[in-house]
N, C-alpha and C. Protein backbone atom coordinates (compact mmCIF):
# COMPACT_ATOMS: atom_id res chain seq x y z
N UNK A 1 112.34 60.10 93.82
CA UNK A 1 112.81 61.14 92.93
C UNK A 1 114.31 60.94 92.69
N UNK A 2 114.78 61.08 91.50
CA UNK A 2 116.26 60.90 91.05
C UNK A 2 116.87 62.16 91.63
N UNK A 3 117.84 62.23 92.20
CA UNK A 3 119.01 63.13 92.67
C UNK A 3 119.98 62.79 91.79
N UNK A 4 120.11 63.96 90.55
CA UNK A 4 121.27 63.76 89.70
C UNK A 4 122.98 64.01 90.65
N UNK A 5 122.85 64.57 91.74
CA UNK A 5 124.11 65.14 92.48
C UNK A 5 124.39 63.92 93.58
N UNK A 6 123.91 62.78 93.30
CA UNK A 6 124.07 61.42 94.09
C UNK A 6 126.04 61.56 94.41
N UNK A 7 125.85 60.63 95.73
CA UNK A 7 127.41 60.19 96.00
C UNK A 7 127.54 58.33 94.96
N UNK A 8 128.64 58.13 94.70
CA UNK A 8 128.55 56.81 93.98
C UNK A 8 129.08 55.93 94.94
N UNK A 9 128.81 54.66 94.76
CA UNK A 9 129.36 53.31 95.62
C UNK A 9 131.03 53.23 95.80
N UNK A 10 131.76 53.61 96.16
CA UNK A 10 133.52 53.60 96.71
C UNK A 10 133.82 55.03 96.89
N UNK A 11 132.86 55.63 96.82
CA UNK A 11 133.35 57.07 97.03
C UNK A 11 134.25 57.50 98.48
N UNK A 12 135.28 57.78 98.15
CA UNK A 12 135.87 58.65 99.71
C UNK A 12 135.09 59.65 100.11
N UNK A 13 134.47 60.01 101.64
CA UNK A 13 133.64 61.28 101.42
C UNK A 13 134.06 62.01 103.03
N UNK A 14 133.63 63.37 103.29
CA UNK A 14 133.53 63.57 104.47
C UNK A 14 132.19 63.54 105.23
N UNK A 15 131.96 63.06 106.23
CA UNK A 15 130.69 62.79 107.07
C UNK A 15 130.63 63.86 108.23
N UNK A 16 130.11 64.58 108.19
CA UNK A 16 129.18 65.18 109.01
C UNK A 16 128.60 64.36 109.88
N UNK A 17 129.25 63.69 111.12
CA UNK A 17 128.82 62.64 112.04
C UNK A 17 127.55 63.29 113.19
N UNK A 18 126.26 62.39 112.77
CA UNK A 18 125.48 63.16 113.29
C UNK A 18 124.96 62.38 115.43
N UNK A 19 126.45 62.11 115.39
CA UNK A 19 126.78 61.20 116.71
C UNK A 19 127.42 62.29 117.42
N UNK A 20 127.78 63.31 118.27
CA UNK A 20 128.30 63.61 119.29
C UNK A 20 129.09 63.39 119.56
N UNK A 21 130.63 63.83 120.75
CA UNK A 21 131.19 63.47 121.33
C UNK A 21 130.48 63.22 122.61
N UNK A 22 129.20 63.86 123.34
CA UNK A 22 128.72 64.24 124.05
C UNK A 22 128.21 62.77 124.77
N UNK A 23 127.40 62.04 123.29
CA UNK A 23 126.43 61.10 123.16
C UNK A 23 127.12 59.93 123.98
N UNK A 24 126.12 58.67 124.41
CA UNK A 24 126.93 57.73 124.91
C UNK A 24 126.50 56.36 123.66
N UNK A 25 127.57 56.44 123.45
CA UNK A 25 127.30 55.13 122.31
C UNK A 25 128.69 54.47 121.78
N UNK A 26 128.22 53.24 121.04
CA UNK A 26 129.22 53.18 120.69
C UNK A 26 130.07 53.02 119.05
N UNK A 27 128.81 54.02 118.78
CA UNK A 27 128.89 54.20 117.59
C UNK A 27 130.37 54.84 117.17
N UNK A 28 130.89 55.27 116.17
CA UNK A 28 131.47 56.30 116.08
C UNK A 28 131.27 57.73 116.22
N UNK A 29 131.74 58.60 116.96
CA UNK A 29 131.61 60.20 117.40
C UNK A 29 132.40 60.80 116.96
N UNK A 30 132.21 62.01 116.49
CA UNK A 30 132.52 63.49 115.52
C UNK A 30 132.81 63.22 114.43
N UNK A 31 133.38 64.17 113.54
CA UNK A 31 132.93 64.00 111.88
C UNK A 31 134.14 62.92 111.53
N UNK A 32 134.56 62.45 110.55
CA UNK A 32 135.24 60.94 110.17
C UNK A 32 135.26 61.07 108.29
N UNK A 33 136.09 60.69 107.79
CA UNK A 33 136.08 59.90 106.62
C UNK A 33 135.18 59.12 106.61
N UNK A 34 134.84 58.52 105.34
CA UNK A 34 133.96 57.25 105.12
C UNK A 34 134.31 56.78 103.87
N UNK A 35 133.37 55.64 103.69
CA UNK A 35 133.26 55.34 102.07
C UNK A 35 131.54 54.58 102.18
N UNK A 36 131.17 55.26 101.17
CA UNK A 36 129.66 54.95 100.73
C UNK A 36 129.87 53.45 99.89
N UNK A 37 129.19 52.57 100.55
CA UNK A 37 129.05 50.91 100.12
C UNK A 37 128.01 51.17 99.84
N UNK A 38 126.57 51.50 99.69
CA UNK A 38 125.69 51.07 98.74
C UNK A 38 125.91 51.45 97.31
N UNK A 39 124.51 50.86 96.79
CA UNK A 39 124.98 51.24 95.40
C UNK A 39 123.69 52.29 95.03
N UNK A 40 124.56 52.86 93.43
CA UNK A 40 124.18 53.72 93.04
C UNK A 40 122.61 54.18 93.36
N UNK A 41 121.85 53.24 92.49
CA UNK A 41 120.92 53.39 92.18
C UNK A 41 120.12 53.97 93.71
N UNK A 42 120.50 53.52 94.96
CA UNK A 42 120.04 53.43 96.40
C UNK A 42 120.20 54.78 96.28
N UNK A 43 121.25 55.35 96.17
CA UNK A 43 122.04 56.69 96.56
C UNK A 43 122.00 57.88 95.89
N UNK A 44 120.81 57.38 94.63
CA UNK A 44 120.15 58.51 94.00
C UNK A 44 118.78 58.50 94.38
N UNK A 45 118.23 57.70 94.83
CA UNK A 45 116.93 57.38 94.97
C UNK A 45 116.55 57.75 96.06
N UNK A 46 117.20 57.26 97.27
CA UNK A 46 116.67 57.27 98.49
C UNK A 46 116.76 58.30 99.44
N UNK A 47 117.77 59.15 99.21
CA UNK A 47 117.99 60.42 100.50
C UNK A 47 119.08 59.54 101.14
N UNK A 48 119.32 58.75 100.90
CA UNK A 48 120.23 58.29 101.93
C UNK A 48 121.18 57.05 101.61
N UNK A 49 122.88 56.83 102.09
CA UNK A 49 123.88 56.68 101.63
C UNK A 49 124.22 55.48 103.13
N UNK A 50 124.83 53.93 102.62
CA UNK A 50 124.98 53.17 103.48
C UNK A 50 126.34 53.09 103.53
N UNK A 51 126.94 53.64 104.82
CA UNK A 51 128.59 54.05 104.48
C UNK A 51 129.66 53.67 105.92
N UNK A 52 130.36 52.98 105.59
CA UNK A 52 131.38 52.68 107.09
C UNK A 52 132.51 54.20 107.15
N UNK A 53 132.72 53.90 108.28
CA UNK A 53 133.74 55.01 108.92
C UNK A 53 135.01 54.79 108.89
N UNK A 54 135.93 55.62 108.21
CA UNK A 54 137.60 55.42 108.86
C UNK A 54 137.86 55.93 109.35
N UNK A 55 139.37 55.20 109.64
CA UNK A 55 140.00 55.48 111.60
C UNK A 55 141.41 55.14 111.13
N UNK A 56 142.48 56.36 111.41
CA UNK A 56 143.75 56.26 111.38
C UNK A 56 144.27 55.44 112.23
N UNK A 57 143.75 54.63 113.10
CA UNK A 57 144.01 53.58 114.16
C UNK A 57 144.53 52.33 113.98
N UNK A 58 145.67 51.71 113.38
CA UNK A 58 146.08 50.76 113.07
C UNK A 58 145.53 49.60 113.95
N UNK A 59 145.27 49.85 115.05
CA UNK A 59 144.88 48.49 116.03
C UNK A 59 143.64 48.31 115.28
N UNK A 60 142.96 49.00 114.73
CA UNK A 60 141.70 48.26 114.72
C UNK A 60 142.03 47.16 113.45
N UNK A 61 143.00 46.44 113.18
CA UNK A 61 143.16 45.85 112.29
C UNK A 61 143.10 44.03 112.64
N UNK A 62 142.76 44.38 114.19
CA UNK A 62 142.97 43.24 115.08
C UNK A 62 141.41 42.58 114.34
N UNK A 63 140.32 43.50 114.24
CA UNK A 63 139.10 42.34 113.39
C UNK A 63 139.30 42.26 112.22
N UNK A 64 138.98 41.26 111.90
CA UNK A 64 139.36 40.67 110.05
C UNK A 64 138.26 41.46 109.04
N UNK A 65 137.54 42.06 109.71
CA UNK A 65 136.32 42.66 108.65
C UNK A 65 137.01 43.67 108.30
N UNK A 66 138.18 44.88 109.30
CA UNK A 66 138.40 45.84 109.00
C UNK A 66 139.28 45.97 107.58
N UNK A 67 139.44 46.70 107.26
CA UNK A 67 140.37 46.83 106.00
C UNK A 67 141.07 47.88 105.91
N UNK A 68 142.93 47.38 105.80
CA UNK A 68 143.56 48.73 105.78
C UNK A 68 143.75 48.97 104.21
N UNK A 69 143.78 50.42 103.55
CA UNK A 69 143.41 50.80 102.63
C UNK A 69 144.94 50.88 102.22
N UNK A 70 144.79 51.34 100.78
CA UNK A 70 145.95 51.46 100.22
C UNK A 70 145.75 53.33 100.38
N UNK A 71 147.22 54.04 100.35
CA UNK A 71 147.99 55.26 100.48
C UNK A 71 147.25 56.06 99.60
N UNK A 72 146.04 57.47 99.55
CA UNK A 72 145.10 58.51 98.83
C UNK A 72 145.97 59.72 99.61
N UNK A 73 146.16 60.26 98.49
CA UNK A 73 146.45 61.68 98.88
C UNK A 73 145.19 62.74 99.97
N UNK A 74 144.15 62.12 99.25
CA UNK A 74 142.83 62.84 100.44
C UNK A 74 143.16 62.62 101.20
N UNK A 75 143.29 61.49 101.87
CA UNK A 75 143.62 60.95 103.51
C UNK A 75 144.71 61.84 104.28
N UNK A 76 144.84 61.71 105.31
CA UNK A 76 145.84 62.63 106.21
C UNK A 76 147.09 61.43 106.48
N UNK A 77 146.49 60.09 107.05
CA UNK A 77 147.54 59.33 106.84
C UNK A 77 146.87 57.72 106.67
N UNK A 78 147.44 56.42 106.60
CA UNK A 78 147.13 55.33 106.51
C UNK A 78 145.39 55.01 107.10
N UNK A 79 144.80 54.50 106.50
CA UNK A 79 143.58 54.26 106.93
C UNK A 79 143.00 52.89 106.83
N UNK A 80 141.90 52.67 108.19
CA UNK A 80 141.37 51.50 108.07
C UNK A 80 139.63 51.82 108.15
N UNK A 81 139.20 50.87 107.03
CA UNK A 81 137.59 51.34 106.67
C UNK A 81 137.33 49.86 107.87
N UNK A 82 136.65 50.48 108.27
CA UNK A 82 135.93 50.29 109.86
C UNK A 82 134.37 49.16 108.99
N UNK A 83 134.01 48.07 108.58
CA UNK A 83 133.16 47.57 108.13
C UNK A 83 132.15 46.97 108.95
N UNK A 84 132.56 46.86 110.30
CA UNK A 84 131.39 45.92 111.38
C UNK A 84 130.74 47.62 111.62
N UNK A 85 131.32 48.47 110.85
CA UNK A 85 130.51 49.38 111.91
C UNK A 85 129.70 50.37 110.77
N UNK A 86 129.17 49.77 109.97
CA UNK A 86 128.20 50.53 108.71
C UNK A 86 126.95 50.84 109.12
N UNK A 87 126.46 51.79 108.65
CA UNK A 87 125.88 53.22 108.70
C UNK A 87 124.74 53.65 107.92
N UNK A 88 123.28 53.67 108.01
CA UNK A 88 122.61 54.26 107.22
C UNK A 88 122.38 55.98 107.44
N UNK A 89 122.81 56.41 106.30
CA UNK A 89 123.12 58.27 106.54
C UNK A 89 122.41 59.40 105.78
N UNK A 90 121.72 59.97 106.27
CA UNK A 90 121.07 61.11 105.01
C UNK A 90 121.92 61.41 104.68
N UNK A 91 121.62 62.33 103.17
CA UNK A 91 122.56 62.67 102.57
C UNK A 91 123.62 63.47 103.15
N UNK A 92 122.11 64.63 103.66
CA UNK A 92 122.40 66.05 104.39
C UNK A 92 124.05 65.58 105.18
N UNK A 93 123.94 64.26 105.54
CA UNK A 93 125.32 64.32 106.49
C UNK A 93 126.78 64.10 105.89
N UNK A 94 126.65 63.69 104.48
CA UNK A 94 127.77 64.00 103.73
C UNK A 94 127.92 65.59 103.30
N UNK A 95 129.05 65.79 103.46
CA UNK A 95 129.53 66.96 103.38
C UNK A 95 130.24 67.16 101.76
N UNK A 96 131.08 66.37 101.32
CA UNK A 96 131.66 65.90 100.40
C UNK A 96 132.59 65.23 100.08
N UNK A 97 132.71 64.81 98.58
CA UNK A 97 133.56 63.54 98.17
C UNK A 97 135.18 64.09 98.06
N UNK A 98 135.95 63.27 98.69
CA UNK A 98 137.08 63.57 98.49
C UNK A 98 138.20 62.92 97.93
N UNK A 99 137.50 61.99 97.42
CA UNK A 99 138.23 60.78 96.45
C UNK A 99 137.59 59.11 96.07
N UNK A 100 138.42 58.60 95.72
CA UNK A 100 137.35 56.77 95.22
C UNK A 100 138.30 55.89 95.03
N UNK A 101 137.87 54.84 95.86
CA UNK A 101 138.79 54.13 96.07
C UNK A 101 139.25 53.08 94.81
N UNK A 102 140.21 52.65 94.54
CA UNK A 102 141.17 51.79 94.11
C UNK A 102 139.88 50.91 93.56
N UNK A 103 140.09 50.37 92.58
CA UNK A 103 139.55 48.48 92.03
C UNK A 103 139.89 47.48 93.58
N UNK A 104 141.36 47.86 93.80
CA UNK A 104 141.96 46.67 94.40
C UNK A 104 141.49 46.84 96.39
N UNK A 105 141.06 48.21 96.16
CA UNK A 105 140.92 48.29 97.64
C UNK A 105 139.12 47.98 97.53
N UNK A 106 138.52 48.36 96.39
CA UNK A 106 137.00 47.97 96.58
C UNK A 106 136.97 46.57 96.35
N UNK A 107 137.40 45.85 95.90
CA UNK A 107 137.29 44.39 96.18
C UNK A 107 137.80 44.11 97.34
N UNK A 108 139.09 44.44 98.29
CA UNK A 108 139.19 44.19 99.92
C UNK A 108 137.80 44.60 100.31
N UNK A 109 136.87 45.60 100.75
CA UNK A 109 136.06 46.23 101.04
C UNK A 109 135.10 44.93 100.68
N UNK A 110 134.81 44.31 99.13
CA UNK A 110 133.62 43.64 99.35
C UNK A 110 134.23 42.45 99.91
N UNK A 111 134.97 41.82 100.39
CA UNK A 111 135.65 40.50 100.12
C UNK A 111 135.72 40.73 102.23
N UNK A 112 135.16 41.92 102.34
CA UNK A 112 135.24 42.42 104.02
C UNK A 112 133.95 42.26 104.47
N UNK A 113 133.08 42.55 103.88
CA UNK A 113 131.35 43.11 103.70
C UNK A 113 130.90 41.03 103.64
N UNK A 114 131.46 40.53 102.34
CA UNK A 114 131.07 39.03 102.94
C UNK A 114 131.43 38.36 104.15
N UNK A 115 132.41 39.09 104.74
CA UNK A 115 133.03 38.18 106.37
C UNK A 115 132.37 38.70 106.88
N UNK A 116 131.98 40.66 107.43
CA UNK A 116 130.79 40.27 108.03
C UNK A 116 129.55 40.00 108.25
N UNK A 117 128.98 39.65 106.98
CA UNK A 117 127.47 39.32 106.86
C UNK A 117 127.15 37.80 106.20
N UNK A 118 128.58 36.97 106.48
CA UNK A 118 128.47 35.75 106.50
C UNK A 118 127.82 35.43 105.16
N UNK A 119 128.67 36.07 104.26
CA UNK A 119 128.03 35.55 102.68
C UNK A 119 129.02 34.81 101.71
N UNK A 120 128.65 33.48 101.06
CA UNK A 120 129.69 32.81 100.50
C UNK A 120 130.23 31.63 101.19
């Protein structure tokens, strides 16, 4: 079934992290920024949105997949989209969009997505 109220592919969003602080994993825990990497068509269709996590954490810049973003007023401060660590998410767990990223930062993002899934 089409969901006309879909999130789109670079969307900034807030996540409703349905991970715990509680939980033991090593996923990411409590709610987080994101950005939705699938595409459209997935993200009207399916119930569900394939999306990495950001992290005001400059160290994590030490893996080459991560990507530090360019300066969004949404953001609180500098951000790095977290890409080894992507996410299949019901919708229900987006909360909402709070911005979309750059041309220049969604090409870092795919040009991140081929390092880690060894494409090219």
């Amino acid at each position: 079934m089409y969901n006309p109220t879909f999130y789109h592919q670079y969307d900034i969003v807030w996540i409703n992290n349905p991970v715990t602080n509680e939980e033991e994993t090593r996923r990411m825990r409590g709610d987080h920024y994101g950005i939705i990497l699938s595409e459209d068509f997935q993200n009207a269709t399916s119930g569900t949105c394939i999306c990495c996590y950001l992290t005001s954490n400059l160290s994590h810049l030490d893996v080459k997949s991560n990507v530090l973003l360019q300066f969004y007023d949404c953001l609180r401060s500098p951000s790095v989209a977290k890409l080894i660590t992507t996410v299949q998410l019901d919708n229900s767990c987006i909360d909402r969009k709070v911005g979309k990223l750059t041309e220049a930062d969604a090409q870092r993002i795919r040009d991140g997505l081929m390092h880690v899934f060894s494409i090219g």
